[in-house]
PDB file of N, CA and C in Angstrom:
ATOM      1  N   UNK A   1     -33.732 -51.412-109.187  1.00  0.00           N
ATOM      2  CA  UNK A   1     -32.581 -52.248-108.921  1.00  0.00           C
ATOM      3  C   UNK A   1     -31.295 -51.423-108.880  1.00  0.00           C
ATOM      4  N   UNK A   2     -31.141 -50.605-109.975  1.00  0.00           N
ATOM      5  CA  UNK A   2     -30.101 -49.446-110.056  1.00  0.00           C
ATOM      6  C   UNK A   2     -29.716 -48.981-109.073  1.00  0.00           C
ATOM      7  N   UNK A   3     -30.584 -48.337-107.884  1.00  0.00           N
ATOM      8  CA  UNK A   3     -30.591 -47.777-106.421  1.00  0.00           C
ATOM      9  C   UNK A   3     -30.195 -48.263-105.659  1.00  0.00           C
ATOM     10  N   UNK A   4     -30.481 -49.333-105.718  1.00  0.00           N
ATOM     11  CA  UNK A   4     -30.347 -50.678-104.150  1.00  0.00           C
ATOM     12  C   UNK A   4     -28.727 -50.513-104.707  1.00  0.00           C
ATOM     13  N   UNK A   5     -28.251 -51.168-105.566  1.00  0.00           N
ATOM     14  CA  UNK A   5     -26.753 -51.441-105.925  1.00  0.00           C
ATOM     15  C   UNK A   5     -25.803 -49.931-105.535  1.00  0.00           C
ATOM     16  N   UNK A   6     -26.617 -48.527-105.846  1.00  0.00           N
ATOM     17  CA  UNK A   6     -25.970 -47.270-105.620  1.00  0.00           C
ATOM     18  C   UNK A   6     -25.342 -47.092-103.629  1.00  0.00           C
ATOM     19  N   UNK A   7     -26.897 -47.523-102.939  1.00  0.00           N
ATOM     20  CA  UNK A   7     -26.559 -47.466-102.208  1.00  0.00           C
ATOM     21  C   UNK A   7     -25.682 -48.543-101.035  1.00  0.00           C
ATOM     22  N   UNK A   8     -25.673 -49.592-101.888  1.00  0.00           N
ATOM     23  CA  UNK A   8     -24.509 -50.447-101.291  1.00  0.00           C
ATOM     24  C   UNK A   8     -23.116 -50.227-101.369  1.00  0.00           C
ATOM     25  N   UNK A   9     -23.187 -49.652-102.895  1.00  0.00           N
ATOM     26  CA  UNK A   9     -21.487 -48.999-103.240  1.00  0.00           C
ATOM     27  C   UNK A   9     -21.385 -47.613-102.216  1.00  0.00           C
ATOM     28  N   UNK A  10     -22.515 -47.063-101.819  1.00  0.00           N
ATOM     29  CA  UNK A  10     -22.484 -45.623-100.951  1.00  0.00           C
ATOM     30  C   UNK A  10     -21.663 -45.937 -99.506  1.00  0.00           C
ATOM     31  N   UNK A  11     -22.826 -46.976 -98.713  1.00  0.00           N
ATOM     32  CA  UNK A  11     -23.051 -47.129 -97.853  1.00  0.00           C
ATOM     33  C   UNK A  11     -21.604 -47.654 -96.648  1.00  0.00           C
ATOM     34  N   UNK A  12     -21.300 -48.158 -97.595  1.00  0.00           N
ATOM     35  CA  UNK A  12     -19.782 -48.552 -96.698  1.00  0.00           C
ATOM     36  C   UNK A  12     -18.430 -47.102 -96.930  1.00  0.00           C
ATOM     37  N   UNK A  13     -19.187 -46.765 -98.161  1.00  0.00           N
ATOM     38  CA  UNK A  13     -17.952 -45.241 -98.294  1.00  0.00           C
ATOM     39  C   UNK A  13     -18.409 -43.671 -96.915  1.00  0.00           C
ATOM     40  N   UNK A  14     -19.314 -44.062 -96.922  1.00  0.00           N
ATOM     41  CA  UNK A  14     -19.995 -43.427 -96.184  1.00  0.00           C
ATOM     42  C   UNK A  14     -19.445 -43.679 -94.609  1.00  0.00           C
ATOM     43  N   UNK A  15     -19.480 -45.000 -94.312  1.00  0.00           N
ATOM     44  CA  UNK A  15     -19.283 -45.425 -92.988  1.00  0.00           C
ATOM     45  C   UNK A  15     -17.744 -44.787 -92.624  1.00  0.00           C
ATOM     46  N   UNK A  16     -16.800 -45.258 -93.639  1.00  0.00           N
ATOM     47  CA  UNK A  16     -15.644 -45.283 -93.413  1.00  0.00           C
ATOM     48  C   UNK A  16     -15.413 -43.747 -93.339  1.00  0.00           C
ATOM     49  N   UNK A  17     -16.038 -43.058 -94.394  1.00  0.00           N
ATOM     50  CA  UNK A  17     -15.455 -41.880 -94.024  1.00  0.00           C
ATOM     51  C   UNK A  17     -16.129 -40.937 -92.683  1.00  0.00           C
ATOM     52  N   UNK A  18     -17.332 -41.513 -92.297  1.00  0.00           N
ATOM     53  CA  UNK A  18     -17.179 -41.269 -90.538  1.00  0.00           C
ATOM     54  C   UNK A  18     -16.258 -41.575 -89.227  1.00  0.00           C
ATOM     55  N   UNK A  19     -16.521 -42.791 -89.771  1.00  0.00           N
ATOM     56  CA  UNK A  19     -15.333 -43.635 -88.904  1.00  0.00           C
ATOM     57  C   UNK A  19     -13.616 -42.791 -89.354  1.00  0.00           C
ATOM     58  N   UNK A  20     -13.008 -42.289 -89.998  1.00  0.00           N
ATOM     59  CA  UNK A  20     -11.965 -41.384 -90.482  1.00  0.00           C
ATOM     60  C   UNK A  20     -11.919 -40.298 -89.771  1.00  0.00           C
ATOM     61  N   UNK A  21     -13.495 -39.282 -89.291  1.00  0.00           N
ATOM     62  CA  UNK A  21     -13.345 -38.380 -89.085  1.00  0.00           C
ATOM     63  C   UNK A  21     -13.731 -38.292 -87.664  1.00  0.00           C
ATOM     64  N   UNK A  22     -14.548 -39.829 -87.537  1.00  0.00           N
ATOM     65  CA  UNK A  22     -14.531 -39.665 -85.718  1.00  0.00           C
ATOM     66  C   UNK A  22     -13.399 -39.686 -85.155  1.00  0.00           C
ATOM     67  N   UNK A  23     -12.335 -40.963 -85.756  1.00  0.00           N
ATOM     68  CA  UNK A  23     -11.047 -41.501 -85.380  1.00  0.00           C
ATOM     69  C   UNK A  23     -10.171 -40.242 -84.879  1.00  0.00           C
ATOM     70  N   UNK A  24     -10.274 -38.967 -86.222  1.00  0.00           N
ATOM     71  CA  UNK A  24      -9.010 -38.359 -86.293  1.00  0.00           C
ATOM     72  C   UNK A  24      -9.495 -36.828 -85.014  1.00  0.00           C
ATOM     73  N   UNK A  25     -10.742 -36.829 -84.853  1.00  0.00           N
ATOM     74  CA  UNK A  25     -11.555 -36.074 -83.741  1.00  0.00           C
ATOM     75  C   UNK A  25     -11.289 -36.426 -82.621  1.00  0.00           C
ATOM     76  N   UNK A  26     -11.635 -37.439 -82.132  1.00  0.00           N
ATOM     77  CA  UNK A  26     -11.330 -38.054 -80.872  1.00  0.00           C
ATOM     78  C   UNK A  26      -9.803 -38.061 -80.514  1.00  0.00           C
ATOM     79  N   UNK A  27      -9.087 -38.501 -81.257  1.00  0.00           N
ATOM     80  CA  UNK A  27      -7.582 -38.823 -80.743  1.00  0.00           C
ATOM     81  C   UNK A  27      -6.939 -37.417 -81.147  1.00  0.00           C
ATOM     82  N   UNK A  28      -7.151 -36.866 -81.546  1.00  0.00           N
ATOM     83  CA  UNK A  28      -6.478 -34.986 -82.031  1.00  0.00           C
ATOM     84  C   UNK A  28      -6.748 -34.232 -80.323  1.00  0.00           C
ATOM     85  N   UNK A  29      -7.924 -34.609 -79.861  1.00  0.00           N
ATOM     86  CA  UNK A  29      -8.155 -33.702 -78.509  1.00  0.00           C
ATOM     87  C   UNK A  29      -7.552 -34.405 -77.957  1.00  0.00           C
ATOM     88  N   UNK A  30      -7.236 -35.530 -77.661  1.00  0.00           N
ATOM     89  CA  UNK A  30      -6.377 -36.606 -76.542  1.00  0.00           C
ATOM     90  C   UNK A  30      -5.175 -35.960 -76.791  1.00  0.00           C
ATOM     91  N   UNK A  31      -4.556 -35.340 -77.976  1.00  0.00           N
ATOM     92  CA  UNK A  31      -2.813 -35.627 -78.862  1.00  0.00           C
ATOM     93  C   UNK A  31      -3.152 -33.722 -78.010  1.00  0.00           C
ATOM     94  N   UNK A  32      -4.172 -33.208 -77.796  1.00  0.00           N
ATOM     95  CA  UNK A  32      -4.072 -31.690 -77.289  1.00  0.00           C
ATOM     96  C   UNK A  32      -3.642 -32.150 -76.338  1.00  0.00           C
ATOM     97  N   UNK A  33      -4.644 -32.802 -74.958  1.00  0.00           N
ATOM     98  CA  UNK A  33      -4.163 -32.789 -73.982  1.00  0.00           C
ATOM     99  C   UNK A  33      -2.782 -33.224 -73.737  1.00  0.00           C
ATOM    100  N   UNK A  34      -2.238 -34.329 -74.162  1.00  0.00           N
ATOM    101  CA  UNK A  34      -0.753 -34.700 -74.198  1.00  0.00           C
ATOM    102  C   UNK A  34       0.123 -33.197 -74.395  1.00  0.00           C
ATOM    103  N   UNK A  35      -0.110 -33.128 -75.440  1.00  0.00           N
ATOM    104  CA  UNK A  35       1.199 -32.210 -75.739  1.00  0.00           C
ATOM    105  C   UNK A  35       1.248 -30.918 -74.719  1.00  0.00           C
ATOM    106  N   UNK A  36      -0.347 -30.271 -74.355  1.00  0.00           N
ATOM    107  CA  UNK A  36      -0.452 -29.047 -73.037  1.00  0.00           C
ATOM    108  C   UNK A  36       0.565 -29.808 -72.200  1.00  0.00           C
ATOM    109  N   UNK A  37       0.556 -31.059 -71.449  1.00  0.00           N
ATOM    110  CA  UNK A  37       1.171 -31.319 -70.526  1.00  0.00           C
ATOM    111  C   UNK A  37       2.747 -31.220 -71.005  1.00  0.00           C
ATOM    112  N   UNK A  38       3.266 -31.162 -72.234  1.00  0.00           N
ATOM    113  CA  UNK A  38       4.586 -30.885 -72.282  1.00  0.00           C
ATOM    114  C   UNK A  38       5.047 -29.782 -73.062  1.00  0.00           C
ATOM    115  N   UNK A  39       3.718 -28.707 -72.422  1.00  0.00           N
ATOM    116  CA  UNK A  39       4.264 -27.068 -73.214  1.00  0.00           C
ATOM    117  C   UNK A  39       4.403 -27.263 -74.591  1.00  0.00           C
ATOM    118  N   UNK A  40       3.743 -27.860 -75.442  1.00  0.00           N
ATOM    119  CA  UNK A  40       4.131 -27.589 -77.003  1.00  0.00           C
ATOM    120  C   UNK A  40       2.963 -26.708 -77.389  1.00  0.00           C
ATOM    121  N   UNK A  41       3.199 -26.553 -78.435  1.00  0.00           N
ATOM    122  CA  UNK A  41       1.926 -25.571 -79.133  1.00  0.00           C
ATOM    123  C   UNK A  41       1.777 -26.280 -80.113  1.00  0.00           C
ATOM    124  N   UNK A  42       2.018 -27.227 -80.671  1.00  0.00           N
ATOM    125  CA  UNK A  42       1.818 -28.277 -81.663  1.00  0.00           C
ATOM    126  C   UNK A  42       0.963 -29.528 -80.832  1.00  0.00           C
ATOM    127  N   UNK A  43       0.892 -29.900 -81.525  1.00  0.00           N
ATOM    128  CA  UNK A  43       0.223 -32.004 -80.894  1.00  0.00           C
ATOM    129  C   UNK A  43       1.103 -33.058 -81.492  1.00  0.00           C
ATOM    130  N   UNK A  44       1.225 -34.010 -80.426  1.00  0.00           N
ATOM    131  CA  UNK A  44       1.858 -35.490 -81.026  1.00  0.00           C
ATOM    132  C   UNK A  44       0.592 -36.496 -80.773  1.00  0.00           C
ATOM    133  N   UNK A  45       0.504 -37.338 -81.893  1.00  0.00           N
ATOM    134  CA  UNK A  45      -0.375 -38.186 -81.921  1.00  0.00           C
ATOM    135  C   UNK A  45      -0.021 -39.817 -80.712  1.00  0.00           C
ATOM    136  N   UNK A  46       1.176 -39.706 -80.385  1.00  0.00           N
ATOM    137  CA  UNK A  46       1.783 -40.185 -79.281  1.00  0.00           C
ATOM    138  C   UNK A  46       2.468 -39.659 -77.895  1.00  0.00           C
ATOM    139  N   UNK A  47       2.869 -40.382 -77.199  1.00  0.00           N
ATOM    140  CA  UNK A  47       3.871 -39.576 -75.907  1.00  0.00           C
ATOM    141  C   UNK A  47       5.623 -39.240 -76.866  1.00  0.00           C
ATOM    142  N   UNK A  48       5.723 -38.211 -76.563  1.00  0.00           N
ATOM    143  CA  UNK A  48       7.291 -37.808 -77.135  1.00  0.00           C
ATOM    144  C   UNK A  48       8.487 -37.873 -76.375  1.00  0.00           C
ATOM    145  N   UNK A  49       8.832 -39.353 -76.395  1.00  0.00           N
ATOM    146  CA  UNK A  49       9.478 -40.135 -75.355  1.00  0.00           C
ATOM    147  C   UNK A  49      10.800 -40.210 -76.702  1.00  0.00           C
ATOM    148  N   UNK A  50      10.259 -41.092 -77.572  1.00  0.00           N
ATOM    149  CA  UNK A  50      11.328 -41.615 -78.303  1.00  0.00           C
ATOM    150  C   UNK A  50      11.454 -41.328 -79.827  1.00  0.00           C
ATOM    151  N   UNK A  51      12.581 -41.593 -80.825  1.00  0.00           N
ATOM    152  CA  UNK A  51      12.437 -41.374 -82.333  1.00  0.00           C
ATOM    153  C   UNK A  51      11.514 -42.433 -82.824  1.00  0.00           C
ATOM    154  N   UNK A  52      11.703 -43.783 -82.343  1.00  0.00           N
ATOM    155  CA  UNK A  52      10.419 -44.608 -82.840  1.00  0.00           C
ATOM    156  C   UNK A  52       8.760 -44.317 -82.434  1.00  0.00           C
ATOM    157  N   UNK A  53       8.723 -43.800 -81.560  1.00  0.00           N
ATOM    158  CA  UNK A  53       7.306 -42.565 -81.537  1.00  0.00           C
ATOM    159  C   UNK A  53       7.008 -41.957 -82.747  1.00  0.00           C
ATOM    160  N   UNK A  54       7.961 -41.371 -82.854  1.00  0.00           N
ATOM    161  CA  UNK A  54       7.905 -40.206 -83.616  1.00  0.00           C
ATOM    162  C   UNK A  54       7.698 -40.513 -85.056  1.00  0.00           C
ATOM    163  N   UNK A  55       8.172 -41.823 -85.457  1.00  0.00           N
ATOM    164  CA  UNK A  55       7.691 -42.191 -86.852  1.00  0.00           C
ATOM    165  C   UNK A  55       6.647 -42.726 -86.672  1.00  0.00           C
ATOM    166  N   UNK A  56       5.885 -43.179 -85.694  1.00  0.00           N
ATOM    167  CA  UNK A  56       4.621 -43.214 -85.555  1.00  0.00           C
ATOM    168  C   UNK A  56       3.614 -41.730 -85.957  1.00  0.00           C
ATOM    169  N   UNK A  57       4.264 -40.982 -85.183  1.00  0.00           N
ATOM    170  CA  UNK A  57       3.574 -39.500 -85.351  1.00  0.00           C
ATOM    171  C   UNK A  57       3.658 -39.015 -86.546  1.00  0.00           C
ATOM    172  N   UNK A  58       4.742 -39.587 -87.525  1.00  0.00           N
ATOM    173  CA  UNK A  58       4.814 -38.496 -88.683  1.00  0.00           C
ATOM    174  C   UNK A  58       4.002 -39.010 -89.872  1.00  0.00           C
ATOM    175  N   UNK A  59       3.208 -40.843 -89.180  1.00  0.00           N
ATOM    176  CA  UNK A  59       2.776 -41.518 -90.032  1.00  0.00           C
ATOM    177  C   UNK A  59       1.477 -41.418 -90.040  1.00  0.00           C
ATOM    178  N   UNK A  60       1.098 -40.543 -88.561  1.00  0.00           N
ATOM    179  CA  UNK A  60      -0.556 -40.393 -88.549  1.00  0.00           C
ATOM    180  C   UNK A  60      -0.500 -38.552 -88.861  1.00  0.00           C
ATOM    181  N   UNK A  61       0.553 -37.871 -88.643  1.00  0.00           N
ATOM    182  CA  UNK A  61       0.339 -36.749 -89.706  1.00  0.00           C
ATOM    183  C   UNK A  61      -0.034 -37.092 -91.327  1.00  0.00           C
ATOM    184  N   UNK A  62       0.463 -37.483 -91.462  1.00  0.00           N
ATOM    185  CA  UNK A  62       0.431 -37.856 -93.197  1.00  0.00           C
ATOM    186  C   UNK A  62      -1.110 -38.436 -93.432  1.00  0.00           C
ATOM    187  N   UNK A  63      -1.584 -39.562 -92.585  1.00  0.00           N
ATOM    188  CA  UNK A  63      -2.685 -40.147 -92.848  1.00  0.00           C
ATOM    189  C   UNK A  63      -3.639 -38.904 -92.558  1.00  0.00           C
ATOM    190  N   UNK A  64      -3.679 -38.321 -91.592  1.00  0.00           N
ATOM    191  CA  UNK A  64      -4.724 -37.320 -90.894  1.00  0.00           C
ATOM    192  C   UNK A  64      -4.420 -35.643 -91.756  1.00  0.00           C
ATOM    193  N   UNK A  65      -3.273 -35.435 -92.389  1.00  0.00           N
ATOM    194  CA  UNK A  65      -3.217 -34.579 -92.740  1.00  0.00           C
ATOM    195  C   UNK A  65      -4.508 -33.986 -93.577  1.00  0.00           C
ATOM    196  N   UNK A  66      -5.251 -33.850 -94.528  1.00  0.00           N
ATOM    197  CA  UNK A  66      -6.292 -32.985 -94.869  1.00  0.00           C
ATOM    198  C   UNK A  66      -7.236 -32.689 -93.798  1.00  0.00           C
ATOM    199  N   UNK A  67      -7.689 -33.768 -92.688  1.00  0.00           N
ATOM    200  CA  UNK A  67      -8.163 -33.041 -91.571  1.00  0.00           C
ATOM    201  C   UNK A  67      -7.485 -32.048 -90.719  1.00  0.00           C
ATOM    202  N   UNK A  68      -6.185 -32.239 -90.690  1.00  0.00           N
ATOM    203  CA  UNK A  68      -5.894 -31.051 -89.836  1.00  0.00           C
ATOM    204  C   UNK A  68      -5.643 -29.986 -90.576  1.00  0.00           C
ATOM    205  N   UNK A  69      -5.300 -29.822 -91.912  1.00  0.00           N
ATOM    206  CA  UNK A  69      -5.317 -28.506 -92.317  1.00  0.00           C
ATOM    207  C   UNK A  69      -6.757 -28.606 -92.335  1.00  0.00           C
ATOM    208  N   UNK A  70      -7.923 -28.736 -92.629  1.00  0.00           N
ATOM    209  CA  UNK A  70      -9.419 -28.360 -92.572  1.00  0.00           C
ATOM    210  C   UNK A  70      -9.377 -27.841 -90.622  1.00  0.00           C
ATOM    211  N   UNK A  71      -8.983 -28.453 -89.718  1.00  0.00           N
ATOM    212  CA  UNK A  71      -9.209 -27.957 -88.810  1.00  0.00           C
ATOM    213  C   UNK A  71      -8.510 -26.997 -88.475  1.00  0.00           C
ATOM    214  N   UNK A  72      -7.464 -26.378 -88.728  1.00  0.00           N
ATOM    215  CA  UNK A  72      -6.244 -25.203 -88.613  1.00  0.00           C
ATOM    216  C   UNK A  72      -7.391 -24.079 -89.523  1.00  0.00           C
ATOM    217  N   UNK A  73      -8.146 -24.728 -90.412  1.00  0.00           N
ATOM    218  CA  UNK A  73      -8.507 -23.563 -90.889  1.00  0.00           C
ATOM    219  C   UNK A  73      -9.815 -23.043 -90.187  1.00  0.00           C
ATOM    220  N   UNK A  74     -10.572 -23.631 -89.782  1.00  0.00           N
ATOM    221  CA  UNK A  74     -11.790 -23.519 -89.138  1.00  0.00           C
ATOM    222  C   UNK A  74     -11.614 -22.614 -87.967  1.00  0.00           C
ATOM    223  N   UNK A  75      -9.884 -22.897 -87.284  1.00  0.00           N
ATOM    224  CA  UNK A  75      -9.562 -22.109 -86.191  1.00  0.00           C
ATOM    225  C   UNK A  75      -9.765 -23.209 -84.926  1.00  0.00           C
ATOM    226  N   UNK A  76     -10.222 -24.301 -84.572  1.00  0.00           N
ATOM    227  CA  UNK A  76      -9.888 -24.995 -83.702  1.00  0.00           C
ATOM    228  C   UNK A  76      -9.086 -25.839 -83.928  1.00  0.00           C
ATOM    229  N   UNK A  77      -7.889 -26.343 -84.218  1.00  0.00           N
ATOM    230  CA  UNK A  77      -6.921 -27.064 -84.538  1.00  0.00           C
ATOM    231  C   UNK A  77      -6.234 -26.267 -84.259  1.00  0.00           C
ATOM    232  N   UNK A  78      -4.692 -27.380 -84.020  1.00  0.00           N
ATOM    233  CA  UNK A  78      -3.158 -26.744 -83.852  1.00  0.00           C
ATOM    234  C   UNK A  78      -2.704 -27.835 -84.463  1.00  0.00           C
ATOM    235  N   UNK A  79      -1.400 -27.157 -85.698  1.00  0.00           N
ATOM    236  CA  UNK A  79      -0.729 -27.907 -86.092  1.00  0.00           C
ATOM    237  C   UNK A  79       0.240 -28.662 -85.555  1.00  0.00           C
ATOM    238  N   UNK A  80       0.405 -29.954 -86.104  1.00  0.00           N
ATOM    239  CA  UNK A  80       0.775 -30.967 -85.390  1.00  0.00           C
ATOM    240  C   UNK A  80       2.579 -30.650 -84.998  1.00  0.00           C
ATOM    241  N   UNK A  81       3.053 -31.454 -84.024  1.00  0.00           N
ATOM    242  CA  UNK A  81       4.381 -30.875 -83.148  1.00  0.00           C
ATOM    243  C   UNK A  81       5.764 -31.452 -83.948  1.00  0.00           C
ATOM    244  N   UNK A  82       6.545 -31.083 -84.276  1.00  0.00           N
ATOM    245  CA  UNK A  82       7.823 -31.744 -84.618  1.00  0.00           C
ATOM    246  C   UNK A  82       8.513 -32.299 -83.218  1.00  0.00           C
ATOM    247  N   UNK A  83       9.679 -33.247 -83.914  1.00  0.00           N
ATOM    248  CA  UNK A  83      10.362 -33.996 -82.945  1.00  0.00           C
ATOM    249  C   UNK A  83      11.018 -33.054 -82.021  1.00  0.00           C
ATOM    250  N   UNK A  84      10.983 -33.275 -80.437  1.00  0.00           N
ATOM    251  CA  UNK A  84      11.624 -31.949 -79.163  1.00  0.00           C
ATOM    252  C   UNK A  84      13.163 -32.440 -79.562  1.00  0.00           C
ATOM    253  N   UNK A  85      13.946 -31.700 -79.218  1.00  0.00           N
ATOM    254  CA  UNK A  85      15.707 -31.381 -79.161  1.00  0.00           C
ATOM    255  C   UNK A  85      15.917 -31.521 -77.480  1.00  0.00           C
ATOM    256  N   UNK A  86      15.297 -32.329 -76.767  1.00  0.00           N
ATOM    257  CA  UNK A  86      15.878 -32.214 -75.558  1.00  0.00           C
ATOM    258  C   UNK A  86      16.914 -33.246 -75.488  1.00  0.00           C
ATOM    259  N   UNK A  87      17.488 -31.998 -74.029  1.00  0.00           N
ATOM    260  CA  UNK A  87      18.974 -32.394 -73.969  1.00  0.00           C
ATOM    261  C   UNK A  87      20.087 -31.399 -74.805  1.00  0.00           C
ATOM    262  N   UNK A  88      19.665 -31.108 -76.112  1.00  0.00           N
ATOM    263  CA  UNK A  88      20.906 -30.696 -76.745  1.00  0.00           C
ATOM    264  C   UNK A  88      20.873 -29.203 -76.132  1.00  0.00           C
ATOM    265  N   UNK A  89      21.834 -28.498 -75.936  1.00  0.00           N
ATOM    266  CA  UNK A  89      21.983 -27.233 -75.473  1.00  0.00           C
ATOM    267  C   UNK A  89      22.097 -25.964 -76.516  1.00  0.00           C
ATOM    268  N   UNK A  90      22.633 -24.920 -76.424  1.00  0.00           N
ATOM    269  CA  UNK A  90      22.496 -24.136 -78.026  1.00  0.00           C
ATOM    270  C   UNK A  90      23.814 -24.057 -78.045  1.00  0.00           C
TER     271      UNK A  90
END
């Protein structure tokens, strides 16, 4: 009986933390291709149009953060992009 109950408490921790690491896999190569198209060497987890983007982006850094330092370290990852300064001149 002990078992059955272990693996019910497992079984959904388990799921979720696939579902975490498919989520942050899948949309990290999408947030590559985006950002190649606007020359960054970082990634945005959105288009970098606006500041309300961007607190979007700094909110799925934070959530996704231990995967991307695990992937920065592995060597396929790039750390994620800060907000662009366009427009302002030097």
């Amino acid at each position: 009986m002990r078992g059955w109950r272990l693996r019910v408490a497992v079984i959904p921790v388990v799921l979720l933390l696939v579902l975490y690491v498919g989520v942050y896999v899948t949309w990290s190569r999408v947030a590559y291709r985006i950002s190649s198209s606007y020359g960054a060497s970082g990634f945005y987890f959105c288009y970098p149009r606006d500041h309300d983007a961007f607190l979007f982006h700094y909110a799925m850094v934070q959530v996704f953060y231990p995967l991307i330092k695990a992937d920065e370290l592995m060597g396929t990852g790039r750390a994620p992009a800060k907000e662009p300064f366009w427009g302002l001149s030097n």
